[in-house]
C-alpha atoms as a PDB file:
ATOM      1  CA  UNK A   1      12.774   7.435  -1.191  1.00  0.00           C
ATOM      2  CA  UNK A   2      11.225  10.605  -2.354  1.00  0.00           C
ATOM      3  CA  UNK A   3      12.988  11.235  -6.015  1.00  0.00           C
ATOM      4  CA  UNK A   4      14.495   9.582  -8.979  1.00  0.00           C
ATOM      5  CA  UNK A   5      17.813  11.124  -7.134  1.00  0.00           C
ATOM      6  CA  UNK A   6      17.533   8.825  -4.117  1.00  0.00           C
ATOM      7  CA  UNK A   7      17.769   5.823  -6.382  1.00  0.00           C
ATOM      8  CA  UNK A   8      20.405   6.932  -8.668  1.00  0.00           C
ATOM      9  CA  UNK A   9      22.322   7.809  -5.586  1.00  0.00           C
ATOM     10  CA  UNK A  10      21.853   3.987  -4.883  1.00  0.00           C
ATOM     11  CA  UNK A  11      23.313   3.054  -7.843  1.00  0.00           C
ATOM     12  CA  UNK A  12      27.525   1.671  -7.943  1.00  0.00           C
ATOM     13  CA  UNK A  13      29.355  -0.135 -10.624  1.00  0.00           C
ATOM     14  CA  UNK A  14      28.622  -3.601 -11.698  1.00  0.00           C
ATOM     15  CA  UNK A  15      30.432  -6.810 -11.866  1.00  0.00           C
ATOM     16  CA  UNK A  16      28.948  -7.718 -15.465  1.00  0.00           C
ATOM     17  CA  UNK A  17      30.576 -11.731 -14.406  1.00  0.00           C
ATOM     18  CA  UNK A  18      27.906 -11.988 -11.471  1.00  0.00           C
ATOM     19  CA  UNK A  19      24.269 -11.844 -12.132  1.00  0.00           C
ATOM     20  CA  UNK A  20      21.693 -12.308  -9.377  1.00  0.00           C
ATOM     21  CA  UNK A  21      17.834 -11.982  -9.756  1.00  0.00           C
ATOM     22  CA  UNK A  22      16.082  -8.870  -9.245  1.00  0.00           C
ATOM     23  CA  UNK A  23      14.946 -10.223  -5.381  1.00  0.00           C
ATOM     24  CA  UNK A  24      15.798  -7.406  -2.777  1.00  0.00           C
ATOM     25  CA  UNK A  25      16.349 -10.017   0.460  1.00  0.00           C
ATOM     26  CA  UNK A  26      19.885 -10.164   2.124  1.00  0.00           C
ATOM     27  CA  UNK A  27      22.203 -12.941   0.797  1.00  0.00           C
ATOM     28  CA  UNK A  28      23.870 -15.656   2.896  1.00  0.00           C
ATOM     29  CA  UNK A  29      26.669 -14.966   1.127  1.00  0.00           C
ATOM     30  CA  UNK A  30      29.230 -12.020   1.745  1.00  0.00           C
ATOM     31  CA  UNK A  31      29.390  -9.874  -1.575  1.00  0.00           C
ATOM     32  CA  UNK A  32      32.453  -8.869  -2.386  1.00  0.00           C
ATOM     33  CA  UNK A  33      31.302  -7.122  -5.767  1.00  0.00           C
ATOM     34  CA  UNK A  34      28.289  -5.736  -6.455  1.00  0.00           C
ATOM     35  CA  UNK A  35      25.906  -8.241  -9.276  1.00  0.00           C
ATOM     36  CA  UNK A  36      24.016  -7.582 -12.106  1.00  0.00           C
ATOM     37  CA  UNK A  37      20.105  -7.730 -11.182  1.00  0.00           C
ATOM     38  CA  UNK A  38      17.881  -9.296 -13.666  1.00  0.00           C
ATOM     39  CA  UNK A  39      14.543 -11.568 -13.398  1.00  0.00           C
ATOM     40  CA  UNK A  40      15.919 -14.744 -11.617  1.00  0.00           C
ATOM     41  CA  UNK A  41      19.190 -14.408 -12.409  1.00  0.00           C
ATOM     42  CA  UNK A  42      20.166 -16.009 -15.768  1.00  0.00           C
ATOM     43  CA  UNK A  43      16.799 -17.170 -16.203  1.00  0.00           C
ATOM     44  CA  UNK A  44      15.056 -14.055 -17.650  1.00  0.00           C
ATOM     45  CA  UNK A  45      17.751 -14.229 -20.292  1.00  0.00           C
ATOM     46  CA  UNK A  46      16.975 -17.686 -20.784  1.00  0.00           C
ATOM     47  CA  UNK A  47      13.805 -17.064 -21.743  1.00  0.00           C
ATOM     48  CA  UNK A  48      14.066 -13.967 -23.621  1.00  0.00           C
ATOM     49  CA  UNK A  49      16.027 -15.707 -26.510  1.00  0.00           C
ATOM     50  CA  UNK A  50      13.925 -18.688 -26.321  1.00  0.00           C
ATOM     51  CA  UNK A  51      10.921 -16.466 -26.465  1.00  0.00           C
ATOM     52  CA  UNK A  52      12.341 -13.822 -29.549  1.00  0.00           C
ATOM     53  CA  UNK A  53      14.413 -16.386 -31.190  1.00  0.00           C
ATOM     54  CA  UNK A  54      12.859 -20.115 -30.723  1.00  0.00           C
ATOM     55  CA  UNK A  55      15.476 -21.959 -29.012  1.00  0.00           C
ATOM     56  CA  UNK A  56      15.129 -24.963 -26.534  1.00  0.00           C
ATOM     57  CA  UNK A  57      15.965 -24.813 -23.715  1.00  0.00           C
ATOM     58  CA  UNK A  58      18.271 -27.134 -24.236  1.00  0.00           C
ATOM     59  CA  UNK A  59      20.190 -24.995 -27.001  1.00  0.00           C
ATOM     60  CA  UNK A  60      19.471 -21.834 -24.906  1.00  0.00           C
ATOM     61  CA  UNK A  61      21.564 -23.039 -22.184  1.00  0.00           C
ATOM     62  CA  UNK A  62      24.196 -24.762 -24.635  1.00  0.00           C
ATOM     63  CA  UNK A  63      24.318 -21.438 -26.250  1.00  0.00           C
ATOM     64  CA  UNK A  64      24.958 -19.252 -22.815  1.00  0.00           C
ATOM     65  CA  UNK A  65      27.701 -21.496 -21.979  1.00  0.00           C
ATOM     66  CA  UNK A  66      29.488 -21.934 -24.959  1.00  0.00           C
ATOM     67  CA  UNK A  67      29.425 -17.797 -24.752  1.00  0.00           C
ATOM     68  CA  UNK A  68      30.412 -17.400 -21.174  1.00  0.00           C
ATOM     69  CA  UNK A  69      27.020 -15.970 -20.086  1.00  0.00           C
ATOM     70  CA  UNK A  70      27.259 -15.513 -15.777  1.00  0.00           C
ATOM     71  CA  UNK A  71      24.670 -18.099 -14.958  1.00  0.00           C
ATOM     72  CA  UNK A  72      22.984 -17.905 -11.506  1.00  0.00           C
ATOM     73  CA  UNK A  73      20.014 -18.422  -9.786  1.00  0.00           C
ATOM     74  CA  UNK A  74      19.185 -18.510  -5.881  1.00  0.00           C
ATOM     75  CA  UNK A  75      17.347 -20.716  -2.969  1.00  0.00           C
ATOM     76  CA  UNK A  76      15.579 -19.697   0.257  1.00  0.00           C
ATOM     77  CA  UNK A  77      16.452 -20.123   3.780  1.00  0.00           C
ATOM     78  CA  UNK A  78      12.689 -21.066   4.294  1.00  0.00           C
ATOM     79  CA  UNK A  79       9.670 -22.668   3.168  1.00  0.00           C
ATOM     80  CA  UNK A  80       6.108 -22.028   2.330  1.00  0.00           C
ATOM     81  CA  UNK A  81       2.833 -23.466   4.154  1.00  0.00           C
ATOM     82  CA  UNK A  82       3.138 -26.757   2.292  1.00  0.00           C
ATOM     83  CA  UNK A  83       6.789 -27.403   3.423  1.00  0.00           C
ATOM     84  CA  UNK A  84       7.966 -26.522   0.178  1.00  0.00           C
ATOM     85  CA  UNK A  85      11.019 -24.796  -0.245  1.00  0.00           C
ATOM     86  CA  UNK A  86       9.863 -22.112  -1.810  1.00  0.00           C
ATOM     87  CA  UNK A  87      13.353 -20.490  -4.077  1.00  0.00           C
ATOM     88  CA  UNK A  88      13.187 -18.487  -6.666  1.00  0.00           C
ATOM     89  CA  UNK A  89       9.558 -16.428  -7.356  1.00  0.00           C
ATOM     90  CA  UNK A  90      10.117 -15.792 -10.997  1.00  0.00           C
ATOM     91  CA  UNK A  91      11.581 -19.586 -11.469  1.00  0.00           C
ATOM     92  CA  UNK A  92       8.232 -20.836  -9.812  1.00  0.00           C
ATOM     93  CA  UNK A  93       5.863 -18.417 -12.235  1.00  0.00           C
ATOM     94  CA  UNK A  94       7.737 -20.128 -15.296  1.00  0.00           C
ATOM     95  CA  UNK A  95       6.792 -23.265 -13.891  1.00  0.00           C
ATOM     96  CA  UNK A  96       3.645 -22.862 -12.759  1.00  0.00           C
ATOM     97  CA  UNK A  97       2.091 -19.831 -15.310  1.00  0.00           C
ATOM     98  CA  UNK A  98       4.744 -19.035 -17.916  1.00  0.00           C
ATOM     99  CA  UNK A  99       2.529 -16.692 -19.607  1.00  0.00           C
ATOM    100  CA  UNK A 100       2.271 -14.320 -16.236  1.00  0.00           C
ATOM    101  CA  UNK A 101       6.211 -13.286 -17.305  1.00  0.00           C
ATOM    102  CA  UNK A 102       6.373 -13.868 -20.972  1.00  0.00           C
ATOM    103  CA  UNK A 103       7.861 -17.004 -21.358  1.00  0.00           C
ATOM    104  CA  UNK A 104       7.381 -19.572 -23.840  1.00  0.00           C
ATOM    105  CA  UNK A 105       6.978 -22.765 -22.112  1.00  0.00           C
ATOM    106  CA  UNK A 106       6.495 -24.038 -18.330  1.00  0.00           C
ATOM    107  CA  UNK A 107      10.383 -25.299 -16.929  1.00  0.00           C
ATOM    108  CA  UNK A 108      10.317 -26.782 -13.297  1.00  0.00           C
ATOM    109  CA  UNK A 109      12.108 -24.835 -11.098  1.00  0.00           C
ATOM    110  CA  UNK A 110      14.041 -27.707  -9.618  1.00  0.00           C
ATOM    111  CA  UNK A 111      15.188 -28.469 -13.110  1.00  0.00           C
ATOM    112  CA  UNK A 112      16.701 -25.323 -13.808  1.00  0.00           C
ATOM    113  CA  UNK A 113      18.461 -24.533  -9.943  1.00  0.00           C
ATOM    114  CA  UNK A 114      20.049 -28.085 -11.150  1.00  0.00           C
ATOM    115  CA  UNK A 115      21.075 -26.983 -14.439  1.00  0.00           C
ATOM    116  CA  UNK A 116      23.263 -24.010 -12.924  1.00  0.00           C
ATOM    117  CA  UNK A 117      24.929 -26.105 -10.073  1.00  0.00           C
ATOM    118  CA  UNK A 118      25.839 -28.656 -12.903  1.00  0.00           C
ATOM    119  CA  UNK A 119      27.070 -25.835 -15.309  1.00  0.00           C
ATOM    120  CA  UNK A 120      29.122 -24.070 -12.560  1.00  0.00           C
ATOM    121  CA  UNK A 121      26.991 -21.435 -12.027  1.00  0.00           C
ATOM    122  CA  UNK A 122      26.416 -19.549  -8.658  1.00  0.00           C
ATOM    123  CA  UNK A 123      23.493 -20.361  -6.010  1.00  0.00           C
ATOM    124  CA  UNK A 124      23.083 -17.582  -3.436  1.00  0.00           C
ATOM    125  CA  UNK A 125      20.453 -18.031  -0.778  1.00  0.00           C
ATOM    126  CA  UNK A 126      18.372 -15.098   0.035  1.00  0.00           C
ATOM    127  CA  UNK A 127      17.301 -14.522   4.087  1.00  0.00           C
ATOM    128  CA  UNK A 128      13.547 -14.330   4.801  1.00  0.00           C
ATOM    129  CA  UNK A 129      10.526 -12.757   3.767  1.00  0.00           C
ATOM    130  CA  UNK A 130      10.468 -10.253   0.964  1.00  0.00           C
ATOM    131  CA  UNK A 131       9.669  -6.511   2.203  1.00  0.00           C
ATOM    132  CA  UNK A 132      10.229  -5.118  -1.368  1.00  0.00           C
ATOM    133  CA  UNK A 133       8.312  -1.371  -1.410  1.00  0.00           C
ATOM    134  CA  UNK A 134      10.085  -0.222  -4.821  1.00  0.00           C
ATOM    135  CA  UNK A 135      10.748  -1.424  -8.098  1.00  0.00           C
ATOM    136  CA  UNK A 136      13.703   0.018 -10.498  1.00  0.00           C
ATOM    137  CA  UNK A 137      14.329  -0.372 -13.894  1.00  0.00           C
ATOM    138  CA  UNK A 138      18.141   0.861 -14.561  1.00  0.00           C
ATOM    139  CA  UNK A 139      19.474   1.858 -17.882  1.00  0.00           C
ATOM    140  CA  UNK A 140      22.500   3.284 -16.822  1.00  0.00           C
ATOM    141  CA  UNK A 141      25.318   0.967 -18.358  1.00  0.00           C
ATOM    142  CA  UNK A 142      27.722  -0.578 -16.070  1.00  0.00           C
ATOM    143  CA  UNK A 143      26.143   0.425 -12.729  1.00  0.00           C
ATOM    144  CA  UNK A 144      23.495  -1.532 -10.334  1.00  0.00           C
ATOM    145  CA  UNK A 145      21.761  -0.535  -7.646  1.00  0.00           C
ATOM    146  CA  UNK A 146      23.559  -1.501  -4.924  1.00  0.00           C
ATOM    147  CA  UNK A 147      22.531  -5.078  -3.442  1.00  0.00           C
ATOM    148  CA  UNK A 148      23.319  -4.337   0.094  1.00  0.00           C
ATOM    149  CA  UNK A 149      20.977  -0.715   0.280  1.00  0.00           C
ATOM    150  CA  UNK A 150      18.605  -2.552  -1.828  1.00  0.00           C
ATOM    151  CA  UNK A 151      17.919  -5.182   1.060  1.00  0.00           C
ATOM    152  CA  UNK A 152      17.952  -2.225   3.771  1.00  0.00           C
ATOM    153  CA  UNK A 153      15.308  -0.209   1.123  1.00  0.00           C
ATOM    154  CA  UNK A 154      13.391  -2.684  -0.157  1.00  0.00           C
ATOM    155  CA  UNK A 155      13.871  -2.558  -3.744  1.00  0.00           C
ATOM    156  CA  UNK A 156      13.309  -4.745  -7.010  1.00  0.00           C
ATOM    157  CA  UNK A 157      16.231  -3.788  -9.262  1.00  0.00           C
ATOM    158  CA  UNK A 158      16.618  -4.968 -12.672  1.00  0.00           C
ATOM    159  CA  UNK A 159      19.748  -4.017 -15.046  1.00  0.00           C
ATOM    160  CA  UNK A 160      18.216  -3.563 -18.267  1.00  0.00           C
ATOM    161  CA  UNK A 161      21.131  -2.196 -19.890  1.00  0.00           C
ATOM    162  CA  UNK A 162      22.868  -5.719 -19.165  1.00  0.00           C
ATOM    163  CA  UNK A 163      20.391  -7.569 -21.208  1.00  0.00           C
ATOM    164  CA  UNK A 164      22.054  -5.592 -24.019  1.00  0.00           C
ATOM    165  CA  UNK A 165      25.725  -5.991 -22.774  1.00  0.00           C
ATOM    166  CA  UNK A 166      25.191  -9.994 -23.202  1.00  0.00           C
ATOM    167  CA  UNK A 167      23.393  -9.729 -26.439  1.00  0.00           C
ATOM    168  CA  UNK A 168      26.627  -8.407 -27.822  1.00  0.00           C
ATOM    169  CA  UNK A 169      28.504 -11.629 -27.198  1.00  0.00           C
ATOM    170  CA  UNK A 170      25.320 -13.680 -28.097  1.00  0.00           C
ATOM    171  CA  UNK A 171      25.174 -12.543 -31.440  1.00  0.00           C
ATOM    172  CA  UNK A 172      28.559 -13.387 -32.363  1.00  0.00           C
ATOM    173  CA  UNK A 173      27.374 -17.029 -32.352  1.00  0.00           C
ATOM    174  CA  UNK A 174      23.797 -15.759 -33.494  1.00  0.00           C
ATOM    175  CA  UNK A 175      23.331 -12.839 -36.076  1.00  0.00           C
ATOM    176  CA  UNK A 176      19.740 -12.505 -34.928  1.00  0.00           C
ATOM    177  CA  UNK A 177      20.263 -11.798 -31.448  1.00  0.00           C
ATOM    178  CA  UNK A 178      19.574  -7.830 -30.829  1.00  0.00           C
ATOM    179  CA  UNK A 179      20.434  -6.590 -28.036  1.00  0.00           C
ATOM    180  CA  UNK A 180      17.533  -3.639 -28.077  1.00  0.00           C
ATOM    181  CA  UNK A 181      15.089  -6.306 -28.823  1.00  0.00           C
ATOM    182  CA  UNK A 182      16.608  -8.229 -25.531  1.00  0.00           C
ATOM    183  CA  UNK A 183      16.902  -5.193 -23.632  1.00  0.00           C
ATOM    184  CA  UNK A 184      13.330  -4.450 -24.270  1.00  0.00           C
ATOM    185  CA  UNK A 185      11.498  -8.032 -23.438  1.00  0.00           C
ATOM    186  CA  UNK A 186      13.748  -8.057 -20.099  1.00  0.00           C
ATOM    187  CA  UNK A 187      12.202  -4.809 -19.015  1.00  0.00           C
ATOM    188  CA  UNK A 188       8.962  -6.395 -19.958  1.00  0.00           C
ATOM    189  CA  UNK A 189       9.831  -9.325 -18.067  1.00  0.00           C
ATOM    190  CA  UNK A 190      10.586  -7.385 -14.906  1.00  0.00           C
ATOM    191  CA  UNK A 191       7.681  -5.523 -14.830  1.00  0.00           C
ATOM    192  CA  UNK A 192       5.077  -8.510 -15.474  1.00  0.00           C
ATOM    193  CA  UNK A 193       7.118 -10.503 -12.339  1.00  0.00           C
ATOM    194  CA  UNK A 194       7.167  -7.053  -9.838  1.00  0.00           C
ATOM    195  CA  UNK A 195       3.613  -7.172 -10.518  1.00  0.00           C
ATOM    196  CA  UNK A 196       2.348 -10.430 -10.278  1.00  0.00           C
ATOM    197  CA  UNK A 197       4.977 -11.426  -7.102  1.00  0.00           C
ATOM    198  CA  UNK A 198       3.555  -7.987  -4.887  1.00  0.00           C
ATOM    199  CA  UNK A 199       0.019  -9.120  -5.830  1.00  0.00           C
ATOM    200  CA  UNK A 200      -0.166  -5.732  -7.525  1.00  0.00           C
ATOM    201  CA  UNK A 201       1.154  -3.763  -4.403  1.00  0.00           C
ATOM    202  CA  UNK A 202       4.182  -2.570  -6.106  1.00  0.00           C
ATOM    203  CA  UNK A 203       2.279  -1.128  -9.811  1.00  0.00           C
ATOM    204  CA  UNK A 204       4.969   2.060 -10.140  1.00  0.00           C
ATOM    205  CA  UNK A 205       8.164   1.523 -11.676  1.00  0.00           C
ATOM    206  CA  UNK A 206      11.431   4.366 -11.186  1.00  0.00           C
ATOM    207  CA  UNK A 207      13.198   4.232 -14.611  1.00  0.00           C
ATOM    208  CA  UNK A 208      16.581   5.103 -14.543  1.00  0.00           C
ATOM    209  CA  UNK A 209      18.285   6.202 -18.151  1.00  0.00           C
ATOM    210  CA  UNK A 210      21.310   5.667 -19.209  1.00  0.00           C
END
């Protein structure tokens, strides 16, 4: 991947109903669309309104289903050293250093992976160890890198435009809800996670406008 090009070339509509998180491993599951990436899933979102707009986390979630929000999240087919099962990398930074990825308050991972099985929500389960070399931040409304090159690549994708899209249908039942202002801590978001899960490997970020 030698040019902004190669990853636009990359990039193929969206189902905006689907979200996964920004991990680049292959899926378990066939994909039959192509997801919205964002910061584990639903969970970036999550935190983003808690964070600009003090809800719970209770009402947060109350709020993204009485909306319609996509919730999803994702497991692992493996686990670490300690036998854990190891899941979702941004889930476990909430939990364990919420201030490494802007979030308000430490959630147990377990707690929320329960919360979207019990709401409905999709659970994909990513294959392996991560071999992410890139990290993309896509503006371009409507279109996602696409989820099956990203796992052949090795790239960290997250649809900041969609922050935005939800927004829209947040505010409706919240005034205060921006969607630049949402747009803008997501990106944030994505970039303090990409750093802090490659150990600072992966430091250079391939923005893609709208």
């Amino acid at each position: 991947m030698n040019s902004k090009k190669d990853f636009e070339n990359l990039l193929i509509p969206a189902d905006i109903f689907k979200v996964i998180c920004m991990d680049e491993r292959k899926l378990r599951e066939e994909l039959i669309v192509n997801p919205v990436h964002l910061p584990g899933a639903t969970y970036s979102l999550i935190d983003t309104v808690k964070f600009l707009y003090g809800y719970s986390e209770e009402k947060a979630w109350e709020l993204f289903s009485k909306v319609g929000i996509p919730l999803g999240t994702h497991i692992d087919d493996h686990v670490s050293k300690e036998g854990e099962s190891v899941g979702c990398g941004y889930a476990k930074l909430v939990e364990t250093c919420p201030e490494k990825v802007l979030a308000p308050e430490a959630i147990k991972a377990a707690e929320r992976l329960l919360r979207v099985a019990r709401l409905g929500g999709e659970v994909f389960c990513c294959l392996g160890e991560h071999h992410a070399k890139y990290a993309v931040i896509n503006h371009k409304k409507g279109f996602s890198i696409s989820h099956k090159k990203a796992s052949l690549i090795g790239v960290f994708s997250c649809d900041v435009w969609a922050a935005g899209y939800y927004a829209n249908y947040l505010s409706q039942f919240d005034s205060r809800i921006n969607g630049k202002e949402m747009k803008k801590h997501v990106e944030k978001i994505f970039r303090a996670a990409v750093t802090t899960l490659s150990l600072g490997e992966i430091n250079e970020f391939v923005v893609l406008e709208g």
